[in-house]
C-alpha atoms as a PDB file:
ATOM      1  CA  UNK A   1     239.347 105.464 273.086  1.00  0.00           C
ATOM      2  CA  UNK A   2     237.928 104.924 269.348  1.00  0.00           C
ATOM      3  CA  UNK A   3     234.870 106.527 268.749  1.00  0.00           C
ATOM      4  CA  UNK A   4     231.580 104.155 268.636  1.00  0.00           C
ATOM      5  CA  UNK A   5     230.698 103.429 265.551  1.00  0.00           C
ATOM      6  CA  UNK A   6     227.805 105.472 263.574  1.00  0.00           C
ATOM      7  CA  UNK A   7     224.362 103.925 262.403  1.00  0.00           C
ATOM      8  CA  UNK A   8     223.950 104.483 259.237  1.00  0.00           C
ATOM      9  CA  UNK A   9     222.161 103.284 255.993  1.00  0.00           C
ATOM     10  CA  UNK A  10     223.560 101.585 253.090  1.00  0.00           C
ATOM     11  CA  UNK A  11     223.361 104.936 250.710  1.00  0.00           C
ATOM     12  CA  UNK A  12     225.461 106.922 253.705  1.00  0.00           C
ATOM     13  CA  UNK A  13     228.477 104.631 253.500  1.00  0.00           C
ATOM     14  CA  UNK A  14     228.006 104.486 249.754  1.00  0.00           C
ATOM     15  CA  UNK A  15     228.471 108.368 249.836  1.00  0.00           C
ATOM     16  CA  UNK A  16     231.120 108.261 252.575  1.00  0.00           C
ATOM     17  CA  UNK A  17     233.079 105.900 250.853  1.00  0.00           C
ATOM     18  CA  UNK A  18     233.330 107.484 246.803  1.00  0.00           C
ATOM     19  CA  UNK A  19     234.248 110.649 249.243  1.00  0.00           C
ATOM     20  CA  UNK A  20     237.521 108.467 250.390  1.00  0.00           C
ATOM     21  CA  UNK A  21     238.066 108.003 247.145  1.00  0.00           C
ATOM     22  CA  UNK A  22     236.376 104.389 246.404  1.00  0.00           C
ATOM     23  CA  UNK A  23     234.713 103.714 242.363  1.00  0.00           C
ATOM     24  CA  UNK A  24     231.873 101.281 242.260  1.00  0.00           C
ATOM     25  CA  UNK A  25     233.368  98.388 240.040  1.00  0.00           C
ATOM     26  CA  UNK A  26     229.930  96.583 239.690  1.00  0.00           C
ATOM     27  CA  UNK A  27     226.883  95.183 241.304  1.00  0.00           C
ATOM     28  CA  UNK A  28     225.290  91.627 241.636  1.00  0.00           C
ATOM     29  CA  UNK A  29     222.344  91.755 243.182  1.00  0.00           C
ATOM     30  CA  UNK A  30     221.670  93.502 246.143  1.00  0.00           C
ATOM     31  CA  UNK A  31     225.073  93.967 246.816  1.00  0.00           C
ATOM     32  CA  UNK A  32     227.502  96.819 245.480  1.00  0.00           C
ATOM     33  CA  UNK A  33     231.407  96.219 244.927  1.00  0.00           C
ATOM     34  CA  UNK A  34     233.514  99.122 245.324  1.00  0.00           C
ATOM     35  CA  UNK A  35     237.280  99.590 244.366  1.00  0.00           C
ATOM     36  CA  UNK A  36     240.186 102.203 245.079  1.00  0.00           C
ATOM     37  CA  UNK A  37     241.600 102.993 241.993  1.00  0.00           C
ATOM     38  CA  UNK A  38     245.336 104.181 244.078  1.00  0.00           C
ATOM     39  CA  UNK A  39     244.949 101.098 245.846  1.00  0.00           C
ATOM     40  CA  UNK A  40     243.701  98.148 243.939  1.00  0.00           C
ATOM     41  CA  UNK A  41     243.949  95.300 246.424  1.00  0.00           C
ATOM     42  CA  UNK A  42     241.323  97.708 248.637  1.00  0.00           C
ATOM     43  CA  UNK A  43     237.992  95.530 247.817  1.00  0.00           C
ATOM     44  CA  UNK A  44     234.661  96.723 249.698  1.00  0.00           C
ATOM     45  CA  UNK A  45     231.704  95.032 249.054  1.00  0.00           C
ATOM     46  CA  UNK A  46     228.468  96.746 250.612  1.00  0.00           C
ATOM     47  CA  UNK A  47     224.827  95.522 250.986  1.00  0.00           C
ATOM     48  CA  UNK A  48     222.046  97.686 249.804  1.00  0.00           C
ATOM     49  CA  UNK A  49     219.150  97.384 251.527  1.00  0.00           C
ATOM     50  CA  UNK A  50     216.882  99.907 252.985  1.00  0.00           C
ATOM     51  CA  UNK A  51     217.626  99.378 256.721  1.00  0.00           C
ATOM     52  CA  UNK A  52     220.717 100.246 259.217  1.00  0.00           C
ATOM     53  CA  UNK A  53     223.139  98.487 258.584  1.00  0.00           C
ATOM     54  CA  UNK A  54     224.657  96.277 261.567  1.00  0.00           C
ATOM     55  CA  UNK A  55     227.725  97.193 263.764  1.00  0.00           C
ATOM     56  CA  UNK A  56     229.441  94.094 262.663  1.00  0.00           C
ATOM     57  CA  UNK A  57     228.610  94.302 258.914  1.00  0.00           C
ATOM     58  CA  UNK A  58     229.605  98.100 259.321  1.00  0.00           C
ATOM     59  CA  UNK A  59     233.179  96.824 260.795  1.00  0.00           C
ATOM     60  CA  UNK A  60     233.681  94.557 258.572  1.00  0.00           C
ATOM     61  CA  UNK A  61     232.982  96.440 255.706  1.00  0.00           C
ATOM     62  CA  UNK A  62     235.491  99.587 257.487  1.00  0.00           C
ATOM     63  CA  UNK A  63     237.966  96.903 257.847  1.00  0.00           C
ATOM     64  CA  UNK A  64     237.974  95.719 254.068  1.00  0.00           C
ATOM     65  CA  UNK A  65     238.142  99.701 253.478  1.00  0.00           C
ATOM     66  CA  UNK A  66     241.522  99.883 255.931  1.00  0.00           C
ATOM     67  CA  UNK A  67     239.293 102.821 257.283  1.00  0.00           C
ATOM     68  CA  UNK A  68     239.158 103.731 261.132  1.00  0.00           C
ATOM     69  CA  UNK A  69     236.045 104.859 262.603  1.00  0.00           C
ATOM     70  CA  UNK A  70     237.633 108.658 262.583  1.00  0.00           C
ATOM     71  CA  UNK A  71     237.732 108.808 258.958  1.00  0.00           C
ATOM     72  CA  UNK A  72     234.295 107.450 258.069  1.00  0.00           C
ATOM     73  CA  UNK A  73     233.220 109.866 260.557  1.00  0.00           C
ATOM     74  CA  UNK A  74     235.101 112.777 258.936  1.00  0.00           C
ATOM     75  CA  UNK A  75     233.226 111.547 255.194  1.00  0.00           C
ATOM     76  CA  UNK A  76     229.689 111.524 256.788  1.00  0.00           C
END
């Protein structure tokens, strides 16, 4: 069984995910596009606010990584 996912804030995942190796490529907005320089067809685009971000946003976002729940985990 996966592990449930973690609530966490915009700046956590942020920090979780230039630990996996992800390079912010540039912001519009309120919203922050990241890039993996080994794998350049990896495209994560977060929203930074200053609440929790959602369980759905959060899996989508993982998804867009190719990240399981395990890793982010292991970057928190």
């Amino acid at each position: 069984m996966s592990p449930k996912l973690p609530v966490i804030t915009p700046r956590q995942l942020l920090r979780a995910l230039r630990k996996a190796g992800f390079e912010v490529d540039y912001q519009q907005g309120s919203h922050i596009s990241l890039v993996h320089p080994e794998r350049p067809e990896l495209t994560v685009t977060v929203p930074y606010h200053n609440k929790d971000l959602k369980k759905g946003t959060l899996k989508s976002i993982l998804h867009q990584a190719d990240m399981s729940t395990d890793v982010l985990n292991s970057f928190l």
